[in-house]
N, C-alpha and C. Protein backbone atom coordinates (compact mmCIF):
# COMPACT_ATOMS: atom_id res chain seq x y z
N UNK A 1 101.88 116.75 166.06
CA UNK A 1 103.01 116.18 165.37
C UNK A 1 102.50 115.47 164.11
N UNK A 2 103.03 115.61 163.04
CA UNK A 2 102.82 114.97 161.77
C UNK A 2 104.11 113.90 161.41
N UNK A 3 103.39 112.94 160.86
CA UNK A 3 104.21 111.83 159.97
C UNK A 3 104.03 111.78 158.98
N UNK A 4 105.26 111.45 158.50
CA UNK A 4 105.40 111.10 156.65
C UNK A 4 105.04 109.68 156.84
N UNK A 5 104.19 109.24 156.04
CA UNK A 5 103.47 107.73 156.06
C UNK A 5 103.84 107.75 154.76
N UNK A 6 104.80 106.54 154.18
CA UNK A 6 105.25 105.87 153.13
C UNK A 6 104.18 105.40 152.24
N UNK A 7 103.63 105.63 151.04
CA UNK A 7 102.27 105.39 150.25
C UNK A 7 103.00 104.16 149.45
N UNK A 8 103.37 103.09 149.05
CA UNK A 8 104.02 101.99 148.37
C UNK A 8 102.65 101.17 147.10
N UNK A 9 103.16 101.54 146.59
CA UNK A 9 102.17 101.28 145.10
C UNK A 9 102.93 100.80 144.08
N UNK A 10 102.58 100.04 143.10
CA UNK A 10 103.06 99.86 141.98
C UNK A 10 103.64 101.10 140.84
N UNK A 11 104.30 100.61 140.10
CA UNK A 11 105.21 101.60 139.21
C UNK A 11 104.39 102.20 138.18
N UNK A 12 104.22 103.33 137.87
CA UNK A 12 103.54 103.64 136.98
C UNK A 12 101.68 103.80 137.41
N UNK A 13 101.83 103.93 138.95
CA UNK A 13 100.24 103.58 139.25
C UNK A 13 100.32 105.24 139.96
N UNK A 14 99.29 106.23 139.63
CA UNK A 14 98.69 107.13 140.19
C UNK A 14 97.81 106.80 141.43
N UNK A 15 98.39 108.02 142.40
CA UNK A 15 97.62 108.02 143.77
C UNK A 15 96.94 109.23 144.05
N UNK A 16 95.43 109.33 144.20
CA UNK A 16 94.82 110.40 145.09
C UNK A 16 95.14 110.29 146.23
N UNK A 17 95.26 110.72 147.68
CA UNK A 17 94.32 110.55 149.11
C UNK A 17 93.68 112.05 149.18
N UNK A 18 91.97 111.27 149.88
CA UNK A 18 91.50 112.69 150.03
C UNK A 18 90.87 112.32 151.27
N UNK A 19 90.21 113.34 151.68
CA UNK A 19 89.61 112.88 153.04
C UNK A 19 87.88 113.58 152.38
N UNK A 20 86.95 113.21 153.21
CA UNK A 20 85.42 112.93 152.44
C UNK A 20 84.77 113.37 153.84
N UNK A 21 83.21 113.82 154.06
CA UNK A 21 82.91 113.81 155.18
C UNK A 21 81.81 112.11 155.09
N UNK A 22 81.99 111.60 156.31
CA UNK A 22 81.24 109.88 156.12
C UNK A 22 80.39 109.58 155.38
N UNK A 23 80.02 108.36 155.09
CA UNK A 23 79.16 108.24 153.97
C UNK A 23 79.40 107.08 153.69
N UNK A 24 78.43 106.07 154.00
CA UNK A 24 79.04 104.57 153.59
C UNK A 24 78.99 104.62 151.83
N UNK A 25 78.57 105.14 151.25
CA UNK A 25 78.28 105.28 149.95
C UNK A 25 79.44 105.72 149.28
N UNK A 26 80.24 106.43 150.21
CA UNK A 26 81.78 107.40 149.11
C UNK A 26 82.10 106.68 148.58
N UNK A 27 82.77 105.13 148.65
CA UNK A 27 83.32 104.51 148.22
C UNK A 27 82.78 104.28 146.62
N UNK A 28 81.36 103.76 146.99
CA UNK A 28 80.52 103.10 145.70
C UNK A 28 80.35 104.19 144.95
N UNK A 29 80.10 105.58 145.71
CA UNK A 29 79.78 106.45 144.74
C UNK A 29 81.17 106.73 143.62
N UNK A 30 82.49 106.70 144.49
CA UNK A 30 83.65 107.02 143.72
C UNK A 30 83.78 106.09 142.46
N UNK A 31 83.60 104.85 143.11
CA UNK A 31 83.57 103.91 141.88
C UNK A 31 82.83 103.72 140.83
N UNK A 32 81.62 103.92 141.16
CA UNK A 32 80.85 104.16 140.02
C UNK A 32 81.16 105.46 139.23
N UNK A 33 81.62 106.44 139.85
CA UNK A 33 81.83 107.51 139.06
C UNK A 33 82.80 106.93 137.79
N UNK A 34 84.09 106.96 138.27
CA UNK A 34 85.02 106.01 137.72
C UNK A 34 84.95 105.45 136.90
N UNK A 35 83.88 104.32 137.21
CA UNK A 35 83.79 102.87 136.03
C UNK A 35 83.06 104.24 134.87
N UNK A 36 81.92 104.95 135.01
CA UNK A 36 81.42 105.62 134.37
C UNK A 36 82.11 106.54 133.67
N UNK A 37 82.90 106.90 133.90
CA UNK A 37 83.67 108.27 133.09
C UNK A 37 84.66 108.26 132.35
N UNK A 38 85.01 107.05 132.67
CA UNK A 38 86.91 106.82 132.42
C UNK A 38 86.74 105.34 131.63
N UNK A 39 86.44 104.74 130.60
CA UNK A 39 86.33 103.60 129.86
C UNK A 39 87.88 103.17 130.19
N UNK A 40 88.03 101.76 130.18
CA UNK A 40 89.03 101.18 130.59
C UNK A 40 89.84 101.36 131.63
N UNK A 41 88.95 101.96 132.48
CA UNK A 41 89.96 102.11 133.67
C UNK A 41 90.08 100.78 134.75
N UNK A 42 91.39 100.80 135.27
CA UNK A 42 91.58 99.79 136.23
C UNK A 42 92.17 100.48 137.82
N UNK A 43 91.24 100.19 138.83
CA UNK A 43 91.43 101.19 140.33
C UNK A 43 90.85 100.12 141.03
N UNK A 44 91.40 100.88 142.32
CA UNK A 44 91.26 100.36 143.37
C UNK A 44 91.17 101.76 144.72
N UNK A 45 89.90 101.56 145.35
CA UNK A 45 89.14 102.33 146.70
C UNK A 45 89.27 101.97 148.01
N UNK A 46 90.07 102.54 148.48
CA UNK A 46 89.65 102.12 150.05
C UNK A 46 89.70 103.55 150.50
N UNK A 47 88.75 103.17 151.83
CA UNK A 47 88.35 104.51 152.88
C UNK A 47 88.12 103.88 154.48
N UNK A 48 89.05 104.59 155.28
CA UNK A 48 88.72 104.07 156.84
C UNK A 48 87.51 104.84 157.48
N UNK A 49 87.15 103.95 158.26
CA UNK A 49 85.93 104.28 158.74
C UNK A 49 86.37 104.23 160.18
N UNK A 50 85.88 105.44 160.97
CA UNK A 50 85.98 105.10 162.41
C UNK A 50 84.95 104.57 163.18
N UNK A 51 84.06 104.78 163.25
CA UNK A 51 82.89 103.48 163.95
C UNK A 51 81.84 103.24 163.11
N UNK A 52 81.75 101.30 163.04
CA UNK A 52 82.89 100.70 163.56
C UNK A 52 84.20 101.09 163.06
N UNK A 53 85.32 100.70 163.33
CA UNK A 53 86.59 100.54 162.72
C UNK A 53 86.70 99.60 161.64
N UNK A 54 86.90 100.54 160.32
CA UNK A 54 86.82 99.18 159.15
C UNK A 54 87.60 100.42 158.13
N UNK A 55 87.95 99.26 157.27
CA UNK A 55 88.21 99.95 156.05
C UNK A 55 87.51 99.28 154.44
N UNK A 56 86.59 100.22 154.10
CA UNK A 56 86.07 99.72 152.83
C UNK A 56 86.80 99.79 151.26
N UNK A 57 86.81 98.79 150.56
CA UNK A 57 87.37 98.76 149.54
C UNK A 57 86.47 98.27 148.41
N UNK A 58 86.56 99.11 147.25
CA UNK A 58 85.96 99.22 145.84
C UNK A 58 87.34 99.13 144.97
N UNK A 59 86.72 98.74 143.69
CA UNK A 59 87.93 98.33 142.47
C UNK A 59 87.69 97.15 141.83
N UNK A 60 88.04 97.26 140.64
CA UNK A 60 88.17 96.29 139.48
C UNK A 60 89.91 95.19 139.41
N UNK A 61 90.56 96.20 139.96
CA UNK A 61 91.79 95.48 140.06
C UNK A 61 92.15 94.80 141.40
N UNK A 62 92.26 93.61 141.76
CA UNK A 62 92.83 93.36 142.48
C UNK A 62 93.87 93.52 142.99
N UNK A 63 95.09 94.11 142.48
CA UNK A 63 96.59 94.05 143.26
C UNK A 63 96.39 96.05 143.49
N UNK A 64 95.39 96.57 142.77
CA UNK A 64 94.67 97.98 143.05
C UNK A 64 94.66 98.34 144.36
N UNK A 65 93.47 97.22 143.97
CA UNK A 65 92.27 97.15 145.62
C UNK A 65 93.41 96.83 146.68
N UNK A 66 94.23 95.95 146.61
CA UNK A 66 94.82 95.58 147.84
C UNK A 66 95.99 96.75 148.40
N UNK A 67 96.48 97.63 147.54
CA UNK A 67 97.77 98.57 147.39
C UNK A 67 96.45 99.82 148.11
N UNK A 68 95.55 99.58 147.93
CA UNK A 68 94.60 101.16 148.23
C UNK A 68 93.75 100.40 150.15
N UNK A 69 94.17 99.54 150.15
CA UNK A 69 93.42 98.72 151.16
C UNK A 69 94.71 99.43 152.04
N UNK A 70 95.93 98.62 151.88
CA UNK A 70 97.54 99.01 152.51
C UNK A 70 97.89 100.47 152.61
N UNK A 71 97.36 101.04 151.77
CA UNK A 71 97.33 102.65 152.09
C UNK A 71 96.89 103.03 153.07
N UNK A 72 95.64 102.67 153.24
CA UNK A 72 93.94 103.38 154.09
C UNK A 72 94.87 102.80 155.68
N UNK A 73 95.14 101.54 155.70
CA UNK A 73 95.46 101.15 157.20
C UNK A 73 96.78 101.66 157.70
N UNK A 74 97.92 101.97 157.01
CA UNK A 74 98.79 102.85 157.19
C UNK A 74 99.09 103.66 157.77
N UNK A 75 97.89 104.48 157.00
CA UNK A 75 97.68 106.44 157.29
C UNK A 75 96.85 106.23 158.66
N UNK A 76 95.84 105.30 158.52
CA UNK A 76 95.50 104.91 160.09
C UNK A 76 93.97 105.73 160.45
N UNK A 77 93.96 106.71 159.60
CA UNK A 77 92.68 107.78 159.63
C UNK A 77 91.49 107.36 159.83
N UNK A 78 90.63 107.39 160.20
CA UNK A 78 89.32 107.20 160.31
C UNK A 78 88.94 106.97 161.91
């Protein structure tokens, strides 16, 4: 059975979700990509982890980071 999980973000804010195979690094690596490629960009990373159970978050923006944090625990994945 599948659910539609509501993604709630700010107006005008673009959303990826992707799924990655583990890697405590995806996160940092995404972000660094990011900060690197894209001058002036403002984002926010999160990725669930299933053991332990956590969700990691990368980003320059805070209300980003927290909208990509609220995503990751949502969808529930990891």
């Amino acid at each position: 059975m599948l659910d539609v999980i509501p993604i709630e973000k700010p107006e005008g804010v673009e959303c990826i979700i992707g799924q990655g195979n583990f890697s405590i690094f995806t996160v940092d690596d995404l972000a660094l990509t990011l900060k690197t490629t894209v001058p002036g960009i403002e984002f926010g990373i999160a990725m669930n982890e299933a053991k332990p159970k956590l969700t990691r978050v990368e980003g320059n923006n805070e209300e980003l980071k927290t909208s990509a944090a609220q995503a990751c625990l949502s969808i529930g994945a990891g």
